[in-house]
PDB file of N, CA and C in Angstrom:
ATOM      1  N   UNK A   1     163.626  66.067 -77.547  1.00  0.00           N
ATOM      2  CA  UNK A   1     162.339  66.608 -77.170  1.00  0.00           C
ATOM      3  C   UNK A   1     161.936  66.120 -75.778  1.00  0.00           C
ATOM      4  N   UNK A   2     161.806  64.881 -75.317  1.00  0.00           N
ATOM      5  CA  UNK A   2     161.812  64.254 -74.219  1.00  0.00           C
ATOM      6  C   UNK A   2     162.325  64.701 -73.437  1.00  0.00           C
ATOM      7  N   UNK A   3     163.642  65.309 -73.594  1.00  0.00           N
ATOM      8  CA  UNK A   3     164.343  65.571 -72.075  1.00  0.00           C
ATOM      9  C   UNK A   3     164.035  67.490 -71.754  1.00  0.00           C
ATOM     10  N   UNK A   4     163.692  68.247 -72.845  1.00  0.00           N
ATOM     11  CA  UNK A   4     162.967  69.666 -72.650  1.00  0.00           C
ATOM     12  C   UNK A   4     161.612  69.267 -72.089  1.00  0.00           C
ATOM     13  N   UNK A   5     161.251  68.446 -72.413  1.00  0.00           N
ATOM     14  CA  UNK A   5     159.939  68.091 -71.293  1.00  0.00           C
ATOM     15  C   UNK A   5     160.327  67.843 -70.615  1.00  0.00           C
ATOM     16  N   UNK A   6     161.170  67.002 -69.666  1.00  0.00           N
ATOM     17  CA  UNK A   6     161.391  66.865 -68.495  1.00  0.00           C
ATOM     18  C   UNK A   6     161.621  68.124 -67.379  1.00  0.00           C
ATOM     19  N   UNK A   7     162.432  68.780 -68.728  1.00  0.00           N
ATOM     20  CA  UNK A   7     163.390  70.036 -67.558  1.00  0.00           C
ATOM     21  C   UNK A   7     162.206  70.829 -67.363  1.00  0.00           C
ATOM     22  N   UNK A   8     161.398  71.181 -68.596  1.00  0.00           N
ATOM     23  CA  UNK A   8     159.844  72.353 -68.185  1.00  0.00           C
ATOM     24  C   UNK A   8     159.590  71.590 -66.947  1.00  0.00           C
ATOM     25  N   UNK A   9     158.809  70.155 -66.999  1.00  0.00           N
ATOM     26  CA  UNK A   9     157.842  69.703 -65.878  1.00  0.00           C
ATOM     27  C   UNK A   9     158.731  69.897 -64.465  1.00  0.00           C
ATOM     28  N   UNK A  10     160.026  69.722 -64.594  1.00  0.00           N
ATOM     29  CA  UNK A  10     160.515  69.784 -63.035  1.00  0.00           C
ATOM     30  C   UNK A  10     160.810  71.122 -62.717  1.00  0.00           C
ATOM     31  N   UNK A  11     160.750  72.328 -63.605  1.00  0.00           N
ATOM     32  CA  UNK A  11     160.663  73.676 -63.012  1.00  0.00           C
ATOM     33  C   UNK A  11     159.093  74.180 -62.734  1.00  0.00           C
ATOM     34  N   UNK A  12     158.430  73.291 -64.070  1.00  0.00           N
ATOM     35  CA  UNK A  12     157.297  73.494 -63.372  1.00  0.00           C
ATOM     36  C   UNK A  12     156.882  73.210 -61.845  1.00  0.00           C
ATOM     37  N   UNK A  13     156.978  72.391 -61.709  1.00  0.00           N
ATOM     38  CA  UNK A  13     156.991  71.548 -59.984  1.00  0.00           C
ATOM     39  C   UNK A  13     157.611  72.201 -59.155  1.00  0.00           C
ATOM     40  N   UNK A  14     158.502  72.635 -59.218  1.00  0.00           N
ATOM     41  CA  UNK A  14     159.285  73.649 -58.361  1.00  0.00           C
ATOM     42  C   UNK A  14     158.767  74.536 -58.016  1.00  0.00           C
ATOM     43  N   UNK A  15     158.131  75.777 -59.102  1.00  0.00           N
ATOM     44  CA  UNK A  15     157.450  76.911 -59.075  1.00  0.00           C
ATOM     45  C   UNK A  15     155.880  76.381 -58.543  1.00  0.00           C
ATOM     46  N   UNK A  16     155.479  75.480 -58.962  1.00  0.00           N
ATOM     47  CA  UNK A  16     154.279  75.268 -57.764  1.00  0.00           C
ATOM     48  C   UNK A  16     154.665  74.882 -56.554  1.00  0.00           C
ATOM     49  N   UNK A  17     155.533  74.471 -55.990  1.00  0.00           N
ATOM     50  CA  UNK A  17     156.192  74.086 -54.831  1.00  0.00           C
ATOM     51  C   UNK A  17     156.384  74.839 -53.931  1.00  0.00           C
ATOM     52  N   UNK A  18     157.215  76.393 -54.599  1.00  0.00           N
ATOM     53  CA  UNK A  18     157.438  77.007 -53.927  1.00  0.00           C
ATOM     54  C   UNK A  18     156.055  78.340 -53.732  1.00  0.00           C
ATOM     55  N   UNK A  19     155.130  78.445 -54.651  1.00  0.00           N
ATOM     56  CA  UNK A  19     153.789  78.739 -54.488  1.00  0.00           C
ATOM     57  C   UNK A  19     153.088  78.664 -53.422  1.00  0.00           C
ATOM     58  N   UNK A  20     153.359  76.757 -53.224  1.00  0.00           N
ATOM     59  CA  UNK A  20     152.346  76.670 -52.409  1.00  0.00           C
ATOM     60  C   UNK A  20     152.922  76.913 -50.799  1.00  0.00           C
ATOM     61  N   UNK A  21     154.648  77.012 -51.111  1.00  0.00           N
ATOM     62  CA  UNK A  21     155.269  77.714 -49.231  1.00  0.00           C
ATOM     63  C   UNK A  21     154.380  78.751 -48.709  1.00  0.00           C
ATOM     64  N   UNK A  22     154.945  79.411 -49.728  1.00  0.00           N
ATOM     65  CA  UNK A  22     154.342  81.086 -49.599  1.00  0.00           C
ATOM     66  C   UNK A  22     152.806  81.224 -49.442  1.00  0.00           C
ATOM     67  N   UNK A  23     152.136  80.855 -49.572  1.00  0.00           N
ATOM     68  CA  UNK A  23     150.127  80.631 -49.394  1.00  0.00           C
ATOM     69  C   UNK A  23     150.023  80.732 -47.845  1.00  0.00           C
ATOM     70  N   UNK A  24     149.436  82.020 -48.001  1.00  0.00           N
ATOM     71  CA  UNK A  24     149.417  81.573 -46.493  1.00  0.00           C
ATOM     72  C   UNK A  24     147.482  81.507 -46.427  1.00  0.00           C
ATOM     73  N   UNK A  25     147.366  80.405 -45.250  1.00  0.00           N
ATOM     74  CA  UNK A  25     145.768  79.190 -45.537  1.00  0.00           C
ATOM     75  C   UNK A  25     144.553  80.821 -45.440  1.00  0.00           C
ATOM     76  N   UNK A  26     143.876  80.850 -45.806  1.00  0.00           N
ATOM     77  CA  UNK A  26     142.627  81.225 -46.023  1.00  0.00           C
ATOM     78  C   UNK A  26     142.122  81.484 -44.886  1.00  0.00           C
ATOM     79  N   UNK A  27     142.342  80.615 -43.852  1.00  0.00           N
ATOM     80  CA  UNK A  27     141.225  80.970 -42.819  1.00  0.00           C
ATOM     81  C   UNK A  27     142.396  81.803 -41.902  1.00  0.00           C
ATOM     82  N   UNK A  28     144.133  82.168 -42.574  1.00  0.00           N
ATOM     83  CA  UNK A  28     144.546  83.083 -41.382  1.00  0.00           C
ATOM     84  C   UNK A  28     144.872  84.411 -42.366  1.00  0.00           C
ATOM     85  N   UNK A  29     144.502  84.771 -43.391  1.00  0.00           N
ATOM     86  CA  UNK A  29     144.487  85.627 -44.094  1.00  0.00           C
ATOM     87  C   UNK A  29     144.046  87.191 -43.046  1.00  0.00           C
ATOM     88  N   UNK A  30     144.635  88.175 -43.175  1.00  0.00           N
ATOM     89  CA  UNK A  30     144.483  89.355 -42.446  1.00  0.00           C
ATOM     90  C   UNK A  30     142.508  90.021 -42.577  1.00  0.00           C
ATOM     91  N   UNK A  31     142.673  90.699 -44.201  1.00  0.00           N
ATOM     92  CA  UNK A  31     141.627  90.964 -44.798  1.00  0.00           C
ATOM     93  C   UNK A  31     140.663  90.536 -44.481  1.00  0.00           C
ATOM     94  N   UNK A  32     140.261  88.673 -44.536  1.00  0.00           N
ATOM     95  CA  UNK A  32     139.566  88.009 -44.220  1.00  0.00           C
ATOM     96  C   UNK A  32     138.850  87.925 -43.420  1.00  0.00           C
ATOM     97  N   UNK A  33     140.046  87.846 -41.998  1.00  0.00           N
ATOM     98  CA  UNK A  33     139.513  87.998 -40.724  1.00  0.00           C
ATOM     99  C   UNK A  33     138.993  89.390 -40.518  1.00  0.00           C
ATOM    100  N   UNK A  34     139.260  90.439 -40.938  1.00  0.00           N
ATOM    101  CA  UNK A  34     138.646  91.924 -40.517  1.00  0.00           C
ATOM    102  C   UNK A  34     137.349  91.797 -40.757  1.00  0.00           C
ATOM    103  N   UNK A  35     137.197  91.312 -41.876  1.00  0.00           N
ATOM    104  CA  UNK A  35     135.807  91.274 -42.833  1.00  0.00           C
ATOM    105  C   UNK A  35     134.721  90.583 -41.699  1.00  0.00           C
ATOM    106  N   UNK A  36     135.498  89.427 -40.925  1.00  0.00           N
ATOM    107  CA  UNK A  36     134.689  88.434 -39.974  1.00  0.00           C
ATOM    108  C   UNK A  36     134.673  89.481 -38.617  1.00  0.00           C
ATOM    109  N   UNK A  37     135.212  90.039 -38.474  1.00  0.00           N
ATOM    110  CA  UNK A  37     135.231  91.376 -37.433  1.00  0.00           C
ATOM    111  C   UNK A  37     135.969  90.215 -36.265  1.00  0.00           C
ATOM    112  N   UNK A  38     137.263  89.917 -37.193  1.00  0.00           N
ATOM    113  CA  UNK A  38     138.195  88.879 -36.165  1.00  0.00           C
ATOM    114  C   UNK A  38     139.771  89.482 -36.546  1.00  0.00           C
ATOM    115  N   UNK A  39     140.882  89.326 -35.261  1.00  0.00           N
ATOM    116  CA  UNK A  39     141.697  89.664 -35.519  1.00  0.00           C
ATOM    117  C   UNK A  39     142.663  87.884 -35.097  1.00  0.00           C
ATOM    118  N   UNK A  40     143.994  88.441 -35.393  1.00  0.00           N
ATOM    119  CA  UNK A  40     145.016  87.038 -34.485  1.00  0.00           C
ATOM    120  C   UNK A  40     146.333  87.586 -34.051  1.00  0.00           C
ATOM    121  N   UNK A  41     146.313  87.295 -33.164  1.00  0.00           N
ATOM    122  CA  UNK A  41     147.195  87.798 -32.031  1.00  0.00           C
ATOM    123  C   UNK A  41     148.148  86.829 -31.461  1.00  0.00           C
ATOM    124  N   UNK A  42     149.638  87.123 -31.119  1.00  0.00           N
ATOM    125  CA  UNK A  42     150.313  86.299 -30.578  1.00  0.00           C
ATOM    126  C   UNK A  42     150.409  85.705 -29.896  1.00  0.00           C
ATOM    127  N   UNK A  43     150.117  86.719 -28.390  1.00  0.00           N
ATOM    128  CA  UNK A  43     150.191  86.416 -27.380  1.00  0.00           C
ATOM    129  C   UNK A  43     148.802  86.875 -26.549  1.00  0.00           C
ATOM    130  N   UNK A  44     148.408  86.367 -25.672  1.00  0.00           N
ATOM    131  CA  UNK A  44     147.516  86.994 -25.317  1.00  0.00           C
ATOM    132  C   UNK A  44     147.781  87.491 -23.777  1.00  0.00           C
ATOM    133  N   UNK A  45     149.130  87.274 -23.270  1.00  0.00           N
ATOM    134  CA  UNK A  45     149.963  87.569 -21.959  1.00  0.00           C
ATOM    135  C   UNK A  45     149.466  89.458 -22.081  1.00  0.00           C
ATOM    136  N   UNK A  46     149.842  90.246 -23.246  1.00  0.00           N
ATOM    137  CA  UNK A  46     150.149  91.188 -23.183  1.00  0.00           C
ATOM    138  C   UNK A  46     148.464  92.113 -23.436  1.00  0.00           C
ATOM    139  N   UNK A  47     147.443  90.881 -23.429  1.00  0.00           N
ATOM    140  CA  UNK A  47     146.490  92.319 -23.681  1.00  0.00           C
ATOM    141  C   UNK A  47     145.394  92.252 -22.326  1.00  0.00           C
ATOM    142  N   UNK A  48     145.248  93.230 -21.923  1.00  0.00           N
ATOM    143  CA  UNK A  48     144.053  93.253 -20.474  1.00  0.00           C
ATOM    144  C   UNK A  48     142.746  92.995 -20.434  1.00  0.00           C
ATOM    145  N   UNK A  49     142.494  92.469 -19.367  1.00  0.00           N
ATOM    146  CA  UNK A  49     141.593  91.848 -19.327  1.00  0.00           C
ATOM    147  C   UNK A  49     139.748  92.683 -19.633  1.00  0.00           C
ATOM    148  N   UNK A  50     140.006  93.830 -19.485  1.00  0.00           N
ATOM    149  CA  UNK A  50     139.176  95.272 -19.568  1.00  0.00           C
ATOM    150  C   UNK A  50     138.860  94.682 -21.268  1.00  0.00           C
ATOM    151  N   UNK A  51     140.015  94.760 -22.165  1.00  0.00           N
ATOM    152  CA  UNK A  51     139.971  94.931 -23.638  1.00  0.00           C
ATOM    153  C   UNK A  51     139.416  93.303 -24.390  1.00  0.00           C
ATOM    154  N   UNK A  52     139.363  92.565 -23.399  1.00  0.00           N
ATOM    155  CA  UNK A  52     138.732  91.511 -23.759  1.00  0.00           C
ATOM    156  C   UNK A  52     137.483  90.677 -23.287  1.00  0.00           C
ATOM    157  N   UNK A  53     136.484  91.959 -22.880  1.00  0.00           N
ATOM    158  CA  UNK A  53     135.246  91.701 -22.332  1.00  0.00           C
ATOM    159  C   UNK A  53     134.343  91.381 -23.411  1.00  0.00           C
ATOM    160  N   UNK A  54     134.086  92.266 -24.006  1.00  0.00           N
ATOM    161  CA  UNK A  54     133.145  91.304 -25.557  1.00  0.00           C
ATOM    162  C   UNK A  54     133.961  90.889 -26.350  1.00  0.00           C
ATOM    163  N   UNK A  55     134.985  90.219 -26.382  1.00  0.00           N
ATOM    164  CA  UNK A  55     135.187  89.649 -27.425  1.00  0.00           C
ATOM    165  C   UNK A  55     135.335  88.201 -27.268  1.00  0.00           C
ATOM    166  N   UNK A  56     135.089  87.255 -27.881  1.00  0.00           N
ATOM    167  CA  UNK A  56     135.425  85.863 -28.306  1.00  0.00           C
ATOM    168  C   UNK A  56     136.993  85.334 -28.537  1.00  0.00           C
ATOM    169  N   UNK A  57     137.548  84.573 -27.719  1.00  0.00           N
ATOM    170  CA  UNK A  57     138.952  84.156 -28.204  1.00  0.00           C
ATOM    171  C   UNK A  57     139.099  82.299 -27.906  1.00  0.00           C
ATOM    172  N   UNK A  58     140.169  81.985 -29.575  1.00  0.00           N
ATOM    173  CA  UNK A  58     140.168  80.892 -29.825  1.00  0.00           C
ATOM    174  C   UNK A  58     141.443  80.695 -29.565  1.00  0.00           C
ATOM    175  N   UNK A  59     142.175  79.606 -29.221  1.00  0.00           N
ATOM    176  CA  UNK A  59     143.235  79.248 -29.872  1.00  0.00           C
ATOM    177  C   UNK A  59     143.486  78.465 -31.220  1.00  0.00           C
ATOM    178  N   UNK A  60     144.295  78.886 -31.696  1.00  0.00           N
ATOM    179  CA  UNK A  60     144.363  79.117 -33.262  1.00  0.00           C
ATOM    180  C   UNK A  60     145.603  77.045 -33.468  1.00  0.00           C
ATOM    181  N   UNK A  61     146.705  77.124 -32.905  1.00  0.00           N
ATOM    182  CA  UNK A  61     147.467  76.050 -32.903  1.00  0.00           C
ATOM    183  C   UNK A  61     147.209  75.536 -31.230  1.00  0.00           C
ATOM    184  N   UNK A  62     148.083  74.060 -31.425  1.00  0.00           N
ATOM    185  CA  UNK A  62     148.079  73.549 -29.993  1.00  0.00           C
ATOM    186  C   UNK A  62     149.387  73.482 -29.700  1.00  0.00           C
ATOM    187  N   UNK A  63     150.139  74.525 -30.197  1.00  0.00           N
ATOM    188  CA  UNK A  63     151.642  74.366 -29.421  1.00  0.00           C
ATOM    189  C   UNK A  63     151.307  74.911 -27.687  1.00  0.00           C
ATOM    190  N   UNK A  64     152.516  75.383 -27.211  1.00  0.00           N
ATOM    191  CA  UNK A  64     152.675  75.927 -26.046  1.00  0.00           C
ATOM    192  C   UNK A  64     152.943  77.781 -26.191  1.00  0.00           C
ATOM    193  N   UNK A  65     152.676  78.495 -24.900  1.00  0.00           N
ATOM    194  CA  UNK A  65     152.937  79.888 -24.915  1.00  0.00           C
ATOM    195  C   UNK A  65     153.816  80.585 -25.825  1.00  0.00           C
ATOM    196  N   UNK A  66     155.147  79.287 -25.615  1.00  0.00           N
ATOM    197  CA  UNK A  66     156.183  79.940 -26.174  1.00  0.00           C
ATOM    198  C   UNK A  66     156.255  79.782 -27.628  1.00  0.00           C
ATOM    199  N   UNK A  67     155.762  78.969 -28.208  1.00  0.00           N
ATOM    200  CA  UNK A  67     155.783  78.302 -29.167  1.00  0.00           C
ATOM    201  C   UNK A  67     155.592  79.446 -30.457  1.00  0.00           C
ATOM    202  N   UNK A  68     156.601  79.555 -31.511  1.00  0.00           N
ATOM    203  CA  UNK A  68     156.436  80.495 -32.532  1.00  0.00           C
ATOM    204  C   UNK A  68     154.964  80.578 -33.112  1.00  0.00           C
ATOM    205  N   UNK A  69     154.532  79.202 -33.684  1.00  0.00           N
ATOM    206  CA  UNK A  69     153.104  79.273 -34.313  1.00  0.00           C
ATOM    207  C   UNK A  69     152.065  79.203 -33.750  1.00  0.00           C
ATOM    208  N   UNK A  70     151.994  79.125 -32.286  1.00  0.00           N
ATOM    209  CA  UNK A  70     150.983  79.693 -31.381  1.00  0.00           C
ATOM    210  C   UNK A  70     150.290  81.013 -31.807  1.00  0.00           C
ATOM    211  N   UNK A  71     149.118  81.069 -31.650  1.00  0.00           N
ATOM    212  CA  UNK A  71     148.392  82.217 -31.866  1.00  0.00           C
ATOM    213  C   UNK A  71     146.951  82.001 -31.619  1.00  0.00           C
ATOM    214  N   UNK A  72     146.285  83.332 -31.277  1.00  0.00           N
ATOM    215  CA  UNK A  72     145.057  83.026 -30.966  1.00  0.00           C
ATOM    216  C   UNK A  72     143.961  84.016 -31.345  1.00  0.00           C
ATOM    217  N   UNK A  73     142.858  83.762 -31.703  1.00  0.00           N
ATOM    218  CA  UNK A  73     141.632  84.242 -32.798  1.00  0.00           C
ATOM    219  C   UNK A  73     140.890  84.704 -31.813  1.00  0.00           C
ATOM    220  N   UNK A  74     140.999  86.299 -31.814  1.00  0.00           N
ATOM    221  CA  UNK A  74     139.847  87.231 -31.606  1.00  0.00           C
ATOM    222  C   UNK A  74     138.612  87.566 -32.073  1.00  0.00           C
ATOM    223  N   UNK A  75     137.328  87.167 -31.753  1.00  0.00           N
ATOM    224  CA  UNK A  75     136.024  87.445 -32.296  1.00  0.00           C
ATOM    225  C   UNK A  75     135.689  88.932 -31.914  1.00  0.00           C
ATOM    226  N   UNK A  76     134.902  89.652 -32.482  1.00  0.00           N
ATOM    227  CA  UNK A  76     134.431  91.066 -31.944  1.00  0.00           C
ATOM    228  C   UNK A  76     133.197  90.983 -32.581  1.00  0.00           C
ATOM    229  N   UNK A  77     132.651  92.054 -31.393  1.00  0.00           N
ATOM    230  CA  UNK A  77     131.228  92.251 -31.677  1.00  0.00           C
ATOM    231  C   UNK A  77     130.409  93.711 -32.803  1.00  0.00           C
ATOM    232  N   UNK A  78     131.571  94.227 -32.662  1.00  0.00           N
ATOM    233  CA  UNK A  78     131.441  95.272 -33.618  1.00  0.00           C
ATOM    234  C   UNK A  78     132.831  95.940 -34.466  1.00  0.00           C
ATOM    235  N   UNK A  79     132.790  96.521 -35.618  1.00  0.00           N
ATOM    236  CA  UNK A  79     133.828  96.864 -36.041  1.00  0.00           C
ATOM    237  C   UNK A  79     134.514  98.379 -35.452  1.00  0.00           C
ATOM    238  N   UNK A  80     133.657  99.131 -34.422  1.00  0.00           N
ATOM    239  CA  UNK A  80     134.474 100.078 -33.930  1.00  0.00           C
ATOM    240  C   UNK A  80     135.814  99.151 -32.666  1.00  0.00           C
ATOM    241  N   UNK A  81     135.156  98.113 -32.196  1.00  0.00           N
ATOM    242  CA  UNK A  81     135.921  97.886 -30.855  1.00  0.00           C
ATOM    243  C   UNK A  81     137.399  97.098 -31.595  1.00  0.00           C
ATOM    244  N   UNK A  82     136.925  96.433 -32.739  1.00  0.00           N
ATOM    245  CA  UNK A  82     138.237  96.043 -33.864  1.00  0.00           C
ATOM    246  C   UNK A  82     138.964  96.990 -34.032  1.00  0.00           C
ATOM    247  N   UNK A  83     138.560  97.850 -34.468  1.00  0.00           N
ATOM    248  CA  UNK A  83     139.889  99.237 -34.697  1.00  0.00           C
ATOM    249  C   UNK A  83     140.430  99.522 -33.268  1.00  0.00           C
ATOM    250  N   UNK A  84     139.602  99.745 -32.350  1.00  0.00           N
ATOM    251  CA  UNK A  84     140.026 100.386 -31.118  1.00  0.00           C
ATOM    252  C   UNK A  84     141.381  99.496 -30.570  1.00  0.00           C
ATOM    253  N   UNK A  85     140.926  98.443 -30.614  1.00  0.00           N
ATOM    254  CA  UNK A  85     142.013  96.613 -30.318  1.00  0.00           C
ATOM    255  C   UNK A  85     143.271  96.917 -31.456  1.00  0.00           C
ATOM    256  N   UNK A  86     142.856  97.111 -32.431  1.00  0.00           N
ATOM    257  CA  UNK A  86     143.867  97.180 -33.444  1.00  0.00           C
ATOM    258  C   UNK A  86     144.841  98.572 -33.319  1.00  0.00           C
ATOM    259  N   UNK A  87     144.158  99.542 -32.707  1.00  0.00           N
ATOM    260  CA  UNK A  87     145.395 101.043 -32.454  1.00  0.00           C
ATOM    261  C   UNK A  87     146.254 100.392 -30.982  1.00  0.00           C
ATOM    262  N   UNK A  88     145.401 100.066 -30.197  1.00  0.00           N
ATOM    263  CA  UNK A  88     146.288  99.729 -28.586  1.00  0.00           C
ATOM    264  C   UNK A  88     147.177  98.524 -28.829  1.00  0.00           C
ATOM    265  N   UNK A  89     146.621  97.481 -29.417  1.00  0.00           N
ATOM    266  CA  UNK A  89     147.562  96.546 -29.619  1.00  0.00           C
ATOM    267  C   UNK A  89     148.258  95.935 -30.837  1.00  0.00           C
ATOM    268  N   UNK A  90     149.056  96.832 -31.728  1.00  0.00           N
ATOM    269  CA  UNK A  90     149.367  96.624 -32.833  1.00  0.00           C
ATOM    270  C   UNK A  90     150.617  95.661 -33.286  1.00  0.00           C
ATOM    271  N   UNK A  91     151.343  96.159 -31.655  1.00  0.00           N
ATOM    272  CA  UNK A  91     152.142  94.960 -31.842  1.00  0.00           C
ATOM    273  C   UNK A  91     152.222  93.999 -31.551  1.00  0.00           C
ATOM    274  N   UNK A  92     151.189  93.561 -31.205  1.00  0.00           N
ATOM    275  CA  UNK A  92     150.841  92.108 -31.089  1.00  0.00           C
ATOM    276  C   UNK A  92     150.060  91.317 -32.562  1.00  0.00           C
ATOM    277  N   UNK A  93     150.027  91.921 -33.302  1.00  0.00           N
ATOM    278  CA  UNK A  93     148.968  91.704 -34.334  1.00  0.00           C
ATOM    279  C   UNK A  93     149.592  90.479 -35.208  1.00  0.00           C
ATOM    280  N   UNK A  94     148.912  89.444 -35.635  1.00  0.00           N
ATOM    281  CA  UNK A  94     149.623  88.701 -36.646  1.00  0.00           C
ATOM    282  C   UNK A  94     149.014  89.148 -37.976  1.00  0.00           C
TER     283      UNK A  94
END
């Protein structure tokens, strides 16, 4: 009996383990941010300077440009100029 408990608890552990890889945090959730009338973006090399007059931008990590998990948090002031950002620059979108 002892050792079927063991084997459950260490698959248990596993399967929360690998749960918690896959989570991706709350505050970079897609949905979320729309709702906040915020987007996140990779790079910000590729979007003009015209398309980022009202909006608010954060950096999201403190790597460097190149850096994979670099990214940076778009604020908007309304939800038409979000869509508009979201058709021109889609591939930049995280």
């Amino acid at each position: 009996m002892k050792i079927l408990d063991n084997i459950n608890n260490f698959f248990t552990q596993n399967t929360k383990k690998s749960d918690e890889e896959h989570t991706i945090p709350e505050n970079l959730r897609s949905k979320e941010l729309e709702w906040k009338l915020a987007l996140l973006v990779r790079n910000m090399d590729d979007v003009e300077d015209i398309d980022l007059k009202f909006v608010s931008v954060s950096k999201i990590d403190m790597g460097t440009k190149k850096d994979l998990f670099t990214s940076y948090r778009l604020d908007f002031n309304g939800r038409e100029k979000l869509n508009q950002f979201k058709k021109k620059y889609k591939n930049i979108l995280l």
